[in-house]
N, C-alpha and C. Protein backbone atom coordinates (compact mmCIF):
# COMPACT_ATOMS: atom_id res chain seq x y z
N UNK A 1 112.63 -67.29 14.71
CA UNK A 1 113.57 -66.19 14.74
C UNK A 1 112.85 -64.97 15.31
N UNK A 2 113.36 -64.41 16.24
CA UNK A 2 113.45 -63.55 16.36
C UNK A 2 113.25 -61.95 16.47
N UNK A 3 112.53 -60.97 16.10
CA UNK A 3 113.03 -59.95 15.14
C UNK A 3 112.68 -58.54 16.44
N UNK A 4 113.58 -58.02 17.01
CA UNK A 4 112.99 -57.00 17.59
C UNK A 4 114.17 -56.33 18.13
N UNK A 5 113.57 -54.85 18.71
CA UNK A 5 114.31 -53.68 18.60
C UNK A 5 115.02 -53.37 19.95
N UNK A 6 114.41 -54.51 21.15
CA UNK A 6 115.55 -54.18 22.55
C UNK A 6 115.90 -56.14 22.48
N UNK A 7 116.74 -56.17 21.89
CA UNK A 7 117.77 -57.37 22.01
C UNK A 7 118.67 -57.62 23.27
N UNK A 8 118.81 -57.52 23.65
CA UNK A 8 119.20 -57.30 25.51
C UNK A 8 117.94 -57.64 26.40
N UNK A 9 117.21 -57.05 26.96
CA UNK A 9 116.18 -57.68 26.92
C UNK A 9 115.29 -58.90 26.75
N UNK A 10 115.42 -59.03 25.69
CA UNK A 10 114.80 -60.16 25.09
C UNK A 10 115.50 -61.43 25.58
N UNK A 11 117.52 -60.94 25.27
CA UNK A 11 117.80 -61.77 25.44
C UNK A 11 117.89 -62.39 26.73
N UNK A 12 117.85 -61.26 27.48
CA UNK A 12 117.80 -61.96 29.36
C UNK A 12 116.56 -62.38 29.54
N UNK A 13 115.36 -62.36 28.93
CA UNK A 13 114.09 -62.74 29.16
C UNK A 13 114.16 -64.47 28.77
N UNK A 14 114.38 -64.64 27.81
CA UNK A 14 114.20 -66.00 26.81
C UNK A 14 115.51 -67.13 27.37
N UNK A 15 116.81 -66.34 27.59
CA UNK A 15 117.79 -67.40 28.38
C UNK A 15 117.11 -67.57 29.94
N UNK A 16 116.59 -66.49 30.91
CA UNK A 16 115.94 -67.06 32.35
C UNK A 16 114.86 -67.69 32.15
N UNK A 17 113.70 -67.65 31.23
CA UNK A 17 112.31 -68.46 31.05
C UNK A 17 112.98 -69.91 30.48
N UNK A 18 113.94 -69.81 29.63
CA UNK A 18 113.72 -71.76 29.29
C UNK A 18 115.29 -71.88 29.22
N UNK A 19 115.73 -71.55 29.60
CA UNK A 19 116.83 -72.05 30.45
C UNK A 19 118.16 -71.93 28.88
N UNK A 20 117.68 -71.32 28.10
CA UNK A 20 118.84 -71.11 26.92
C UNK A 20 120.10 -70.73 26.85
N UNK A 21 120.88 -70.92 26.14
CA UNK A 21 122.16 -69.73 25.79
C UNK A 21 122.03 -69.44 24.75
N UNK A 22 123.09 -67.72 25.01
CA UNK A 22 123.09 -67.67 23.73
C UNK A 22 124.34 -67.15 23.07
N UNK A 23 124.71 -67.21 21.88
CA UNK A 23 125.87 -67.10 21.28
C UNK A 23 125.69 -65.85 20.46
N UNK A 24 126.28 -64.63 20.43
CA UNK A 24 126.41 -63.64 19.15
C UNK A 24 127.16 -64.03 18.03
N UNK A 25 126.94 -63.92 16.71
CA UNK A 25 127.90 -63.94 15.71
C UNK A 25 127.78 -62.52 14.44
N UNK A 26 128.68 -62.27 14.28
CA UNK A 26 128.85 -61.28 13.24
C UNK A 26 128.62 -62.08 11.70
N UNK A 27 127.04 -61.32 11.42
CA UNK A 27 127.34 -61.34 9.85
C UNK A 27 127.06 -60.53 8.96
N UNK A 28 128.06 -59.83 9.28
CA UNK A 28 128.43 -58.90 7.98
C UNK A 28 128.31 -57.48 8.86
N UNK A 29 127.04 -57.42 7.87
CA UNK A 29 126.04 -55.93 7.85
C UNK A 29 125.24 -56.31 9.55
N UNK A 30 124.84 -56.62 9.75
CA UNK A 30 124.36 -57.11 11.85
C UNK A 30 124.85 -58.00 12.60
N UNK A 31 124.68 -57.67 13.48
CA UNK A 31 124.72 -59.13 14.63
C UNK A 31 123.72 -60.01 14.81
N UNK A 32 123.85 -61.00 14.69
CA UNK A 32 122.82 -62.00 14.85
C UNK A 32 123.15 -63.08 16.21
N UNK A 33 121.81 -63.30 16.92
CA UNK A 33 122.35 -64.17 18.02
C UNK A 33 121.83 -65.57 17.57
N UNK A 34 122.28 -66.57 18.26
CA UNK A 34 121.45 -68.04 18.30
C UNK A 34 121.32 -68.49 20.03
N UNK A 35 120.00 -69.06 19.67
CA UNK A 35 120.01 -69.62 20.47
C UNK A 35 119.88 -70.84 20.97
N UNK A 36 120.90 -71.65 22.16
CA UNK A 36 120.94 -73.02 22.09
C UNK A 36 119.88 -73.39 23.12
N UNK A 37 119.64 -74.96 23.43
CA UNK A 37 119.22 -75.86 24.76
C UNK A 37 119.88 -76.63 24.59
N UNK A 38 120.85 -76.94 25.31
CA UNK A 38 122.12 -77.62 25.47
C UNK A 38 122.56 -77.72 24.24
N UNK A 39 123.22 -78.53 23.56
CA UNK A 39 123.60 -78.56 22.24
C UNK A 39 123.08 -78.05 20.68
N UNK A 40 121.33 -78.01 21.37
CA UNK A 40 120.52 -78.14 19.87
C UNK A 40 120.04 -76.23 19.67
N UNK A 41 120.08 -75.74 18.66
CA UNK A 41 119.98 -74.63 18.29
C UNK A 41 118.47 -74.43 18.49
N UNK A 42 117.71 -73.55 19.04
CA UNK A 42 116.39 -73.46 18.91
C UNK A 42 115.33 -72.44 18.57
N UNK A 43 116.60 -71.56 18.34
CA UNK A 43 116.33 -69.90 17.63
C UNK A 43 117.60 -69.11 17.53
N UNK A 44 117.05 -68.05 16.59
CA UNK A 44 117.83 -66.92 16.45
C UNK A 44 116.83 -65.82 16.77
N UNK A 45 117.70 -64.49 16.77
CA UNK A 45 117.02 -63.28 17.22
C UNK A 45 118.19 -62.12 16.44
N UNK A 46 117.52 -61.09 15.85
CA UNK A 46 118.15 -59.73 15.77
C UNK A 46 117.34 -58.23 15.55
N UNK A 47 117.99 -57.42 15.86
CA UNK A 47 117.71 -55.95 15.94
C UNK A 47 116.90 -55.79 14.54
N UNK A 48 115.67 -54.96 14.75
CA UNK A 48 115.20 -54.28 13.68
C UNK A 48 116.22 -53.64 12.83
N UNK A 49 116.13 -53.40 11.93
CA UNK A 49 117.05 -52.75 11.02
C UNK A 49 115.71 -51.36 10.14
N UNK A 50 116.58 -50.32 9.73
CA UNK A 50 116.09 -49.34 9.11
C UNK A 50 115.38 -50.14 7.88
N UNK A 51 115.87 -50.95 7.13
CA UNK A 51 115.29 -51.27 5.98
C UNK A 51 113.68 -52.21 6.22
N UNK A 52 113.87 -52.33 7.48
CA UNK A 52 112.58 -53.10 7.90
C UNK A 52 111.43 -51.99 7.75
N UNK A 53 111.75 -51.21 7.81
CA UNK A 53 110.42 -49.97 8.20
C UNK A 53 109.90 -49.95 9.62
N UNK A 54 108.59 -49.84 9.58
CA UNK A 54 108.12 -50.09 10.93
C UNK A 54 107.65 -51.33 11.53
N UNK A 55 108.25 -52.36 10.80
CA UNK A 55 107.67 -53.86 11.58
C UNK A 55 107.86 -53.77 12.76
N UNK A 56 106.99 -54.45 13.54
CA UNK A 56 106.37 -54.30 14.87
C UNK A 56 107.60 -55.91 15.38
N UNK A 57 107.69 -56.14 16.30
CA UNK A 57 108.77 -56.92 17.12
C UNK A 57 107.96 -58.25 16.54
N UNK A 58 108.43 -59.46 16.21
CA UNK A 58 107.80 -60.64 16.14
C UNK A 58 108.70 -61.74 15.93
N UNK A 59 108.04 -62.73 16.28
CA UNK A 59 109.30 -64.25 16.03
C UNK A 59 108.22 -64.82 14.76
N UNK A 60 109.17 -65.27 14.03
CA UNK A 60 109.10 -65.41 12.27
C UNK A 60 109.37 -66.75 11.97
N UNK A 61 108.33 -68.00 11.83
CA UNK A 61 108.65 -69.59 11.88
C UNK A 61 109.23 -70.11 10.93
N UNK A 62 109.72 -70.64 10.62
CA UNK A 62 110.87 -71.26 9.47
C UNK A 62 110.74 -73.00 9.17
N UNK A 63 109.87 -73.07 8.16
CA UNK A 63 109.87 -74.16 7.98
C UNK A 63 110.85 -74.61 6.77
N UNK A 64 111.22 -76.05 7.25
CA UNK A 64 112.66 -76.56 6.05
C UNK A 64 112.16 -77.24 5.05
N UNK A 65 112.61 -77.05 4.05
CA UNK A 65 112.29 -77.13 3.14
C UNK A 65 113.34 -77.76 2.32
N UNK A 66 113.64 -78.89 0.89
CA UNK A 66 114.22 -79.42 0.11
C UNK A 66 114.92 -78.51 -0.89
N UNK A 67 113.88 -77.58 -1.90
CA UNK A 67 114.98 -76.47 -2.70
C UNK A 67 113.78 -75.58 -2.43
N UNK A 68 114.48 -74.56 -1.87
CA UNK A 68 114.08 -73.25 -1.41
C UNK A 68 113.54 -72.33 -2.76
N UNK A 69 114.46 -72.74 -3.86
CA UNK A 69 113.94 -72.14 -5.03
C UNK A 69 112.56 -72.49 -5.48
N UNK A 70 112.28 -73.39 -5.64
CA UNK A 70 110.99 -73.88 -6.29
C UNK A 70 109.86 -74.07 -5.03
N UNK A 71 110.26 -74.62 -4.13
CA UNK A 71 108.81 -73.63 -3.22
C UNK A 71 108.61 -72.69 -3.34
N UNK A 72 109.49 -71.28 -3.49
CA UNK A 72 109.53 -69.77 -3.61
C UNK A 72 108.65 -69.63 -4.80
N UNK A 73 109.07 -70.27 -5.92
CA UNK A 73 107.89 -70.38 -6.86
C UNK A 73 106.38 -70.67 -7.10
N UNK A 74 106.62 -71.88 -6.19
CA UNK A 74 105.59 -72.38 -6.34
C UNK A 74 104.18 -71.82 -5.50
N UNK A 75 105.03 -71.13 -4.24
CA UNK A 75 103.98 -70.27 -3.20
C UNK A 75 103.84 -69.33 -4.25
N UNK A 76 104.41 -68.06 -5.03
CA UNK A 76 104.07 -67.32 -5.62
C UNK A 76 102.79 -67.56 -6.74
N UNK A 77 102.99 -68.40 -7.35
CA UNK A 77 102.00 -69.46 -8.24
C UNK A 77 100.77 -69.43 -7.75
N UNK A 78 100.81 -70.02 -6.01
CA UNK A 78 99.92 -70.09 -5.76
C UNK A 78 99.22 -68.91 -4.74
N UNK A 79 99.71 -67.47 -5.20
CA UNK A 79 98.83 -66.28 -5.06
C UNK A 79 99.71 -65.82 -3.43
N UNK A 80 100.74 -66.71 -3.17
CA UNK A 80 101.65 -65.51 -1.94
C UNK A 80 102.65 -64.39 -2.34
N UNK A 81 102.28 -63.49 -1.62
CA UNK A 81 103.74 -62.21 -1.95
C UNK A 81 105.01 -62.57 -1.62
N UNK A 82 106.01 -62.57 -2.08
CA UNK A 82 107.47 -63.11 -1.68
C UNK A 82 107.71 -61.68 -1.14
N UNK A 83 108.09 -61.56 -0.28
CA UNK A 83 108.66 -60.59 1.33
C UNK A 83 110.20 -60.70 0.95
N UNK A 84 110.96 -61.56 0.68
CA UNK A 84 112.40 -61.80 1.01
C UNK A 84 112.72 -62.96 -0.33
N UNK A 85 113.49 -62.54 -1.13
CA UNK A 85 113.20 -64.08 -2.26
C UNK A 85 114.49 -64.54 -1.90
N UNK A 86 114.62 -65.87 -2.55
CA UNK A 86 116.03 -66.80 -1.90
C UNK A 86 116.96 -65.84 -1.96
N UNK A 87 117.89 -66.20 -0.71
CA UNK A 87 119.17 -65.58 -0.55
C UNK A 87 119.64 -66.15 0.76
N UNK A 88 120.95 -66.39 -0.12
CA UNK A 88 121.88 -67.04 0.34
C UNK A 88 122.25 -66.53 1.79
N UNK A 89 122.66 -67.29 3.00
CA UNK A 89 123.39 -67.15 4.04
C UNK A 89 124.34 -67.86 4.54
N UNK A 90 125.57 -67.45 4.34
CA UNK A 90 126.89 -68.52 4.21
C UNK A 90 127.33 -69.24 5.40
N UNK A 91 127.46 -70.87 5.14
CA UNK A 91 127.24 -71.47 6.11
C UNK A 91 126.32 -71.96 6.76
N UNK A 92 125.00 -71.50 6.46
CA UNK A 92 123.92 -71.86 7.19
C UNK A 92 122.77 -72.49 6.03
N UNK A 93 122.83 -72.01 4.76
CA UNK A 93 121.30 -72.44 3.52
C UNK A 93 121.14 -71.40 2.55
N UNK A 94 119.63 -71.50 2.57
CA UNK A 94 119.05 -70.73 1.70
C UNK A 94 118.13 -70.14 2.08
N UNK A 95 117.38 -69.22 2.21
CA UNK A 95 115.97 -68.71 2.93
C UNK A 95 115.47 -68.08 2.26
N UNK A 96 114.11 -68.11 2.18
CA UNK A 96 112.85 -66.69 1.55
C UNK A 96 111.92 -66.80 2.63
N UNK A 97 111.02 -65.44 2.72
CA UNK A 97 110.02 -65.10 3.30
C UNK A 97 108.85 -64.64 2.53
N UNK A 98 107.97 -65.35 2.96
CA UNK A 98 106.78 -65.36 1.76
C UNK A 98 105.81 -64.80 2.86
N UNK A 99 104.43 -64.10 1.95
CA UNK A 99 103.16 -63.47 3.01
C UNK A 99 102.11 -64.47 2.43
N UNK A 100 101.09 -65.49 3.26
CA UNK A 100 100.22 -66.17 2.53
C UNK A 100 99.48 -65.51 1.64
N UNK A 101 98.09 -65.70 1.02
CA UNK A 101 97.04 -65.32 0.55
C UNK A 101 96.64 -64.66 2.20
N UNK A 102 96.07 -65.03 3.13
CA UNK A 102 95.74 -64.60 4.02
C UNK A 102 96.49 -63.13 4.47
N UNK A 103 98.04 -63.40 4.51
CA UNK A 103 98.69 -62.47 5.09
C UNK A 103 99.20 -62.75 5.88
N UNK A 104 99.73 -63.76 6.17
CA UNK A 104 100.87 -64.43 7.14
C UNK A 104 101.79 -64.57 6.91
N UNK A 105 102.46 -64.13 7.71
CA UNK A 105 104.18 -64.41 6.82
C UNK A 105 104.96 -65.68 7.38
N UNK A 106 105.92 -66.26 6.58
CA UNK A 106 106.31 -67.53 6.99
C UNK A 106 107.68 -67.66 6.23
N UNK A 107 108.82 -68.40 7.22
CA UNK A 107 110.26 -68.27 6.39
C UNK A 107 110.46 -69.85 5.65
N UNK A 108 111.06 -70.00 4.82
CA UNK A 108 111.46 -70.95 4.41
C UNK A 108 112.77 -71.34 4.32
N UNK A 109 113.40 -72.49 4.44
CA UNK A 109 114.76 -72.43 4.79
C UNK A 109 115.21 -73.71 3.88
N UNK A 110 116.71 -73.58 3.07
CA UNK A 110 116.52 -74.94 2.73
C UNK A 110 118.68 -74.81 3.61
N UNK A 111 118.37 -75.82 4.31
CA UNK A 111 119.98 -76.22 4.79
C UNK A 111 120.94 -76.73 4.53
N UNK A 112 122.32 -75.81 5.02
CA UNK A 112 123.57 -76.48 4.03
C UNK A 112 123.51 -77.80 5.13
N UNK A 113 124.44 -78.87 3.99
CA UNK A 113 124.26 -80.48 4.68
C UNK A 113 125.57 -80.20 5.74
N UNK A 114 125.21 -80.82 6.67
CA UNK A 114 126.71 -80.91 7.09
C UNK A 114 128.17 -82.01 6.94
């Protein structure tokens, strides 16, 4: 995913380098884009937001995960800062963003079935 503050841009950069589309959808409170290669989804992207502070532009890896709850735990357990704790996104799962021991940040995702 995504995360940065000239979305236009980005997005004409990333659809001419690998040949993507991309789709806007409204949720909610932002716009969020996705992006496809032919059928298969292969990112999202959206605008910094005020509540971000000053995070610097970056794409944010998302690994899937079974229950989003109890990894969230269990990274905390094991000495990571939770950044984002589960929360819901309708239609799409569950997600948290955790910072390692190191200081890496990393998303976790658990997906609605289809």
């Amino acid at each position: 995913e995504l995360v940065t503050d000239d979305v236009e841009s980005c997005r004409k950069f990333y659809t001419e380098l690998f040949g993507w589309t991309s789709r806007d959808s409204d949720m909610g409170n932002m716009a969020y884009t996705v992006f496809k290669y032919g059928e298969t989804m292969v990112g999202g992207m959206m605008k910094i937001t005020k509540e971000m502070g000053n995070v610097p532009p970056h794409w944010l890896a998302y690994i899937a995960v079974e229950d989003i709850d109890a990894r969230t735990n269990k990274a905390k357990e094991l000495g990571a800062d939770i950044i984002v704790p589960p929360t819901d996104i309708p239609t799409v799962g569950r997600f948290s963003v955790i910072c390692d021991p190191g200081g890496a940040a990393v998303a976790m995702i658990t997906l609605v079935e289809d």
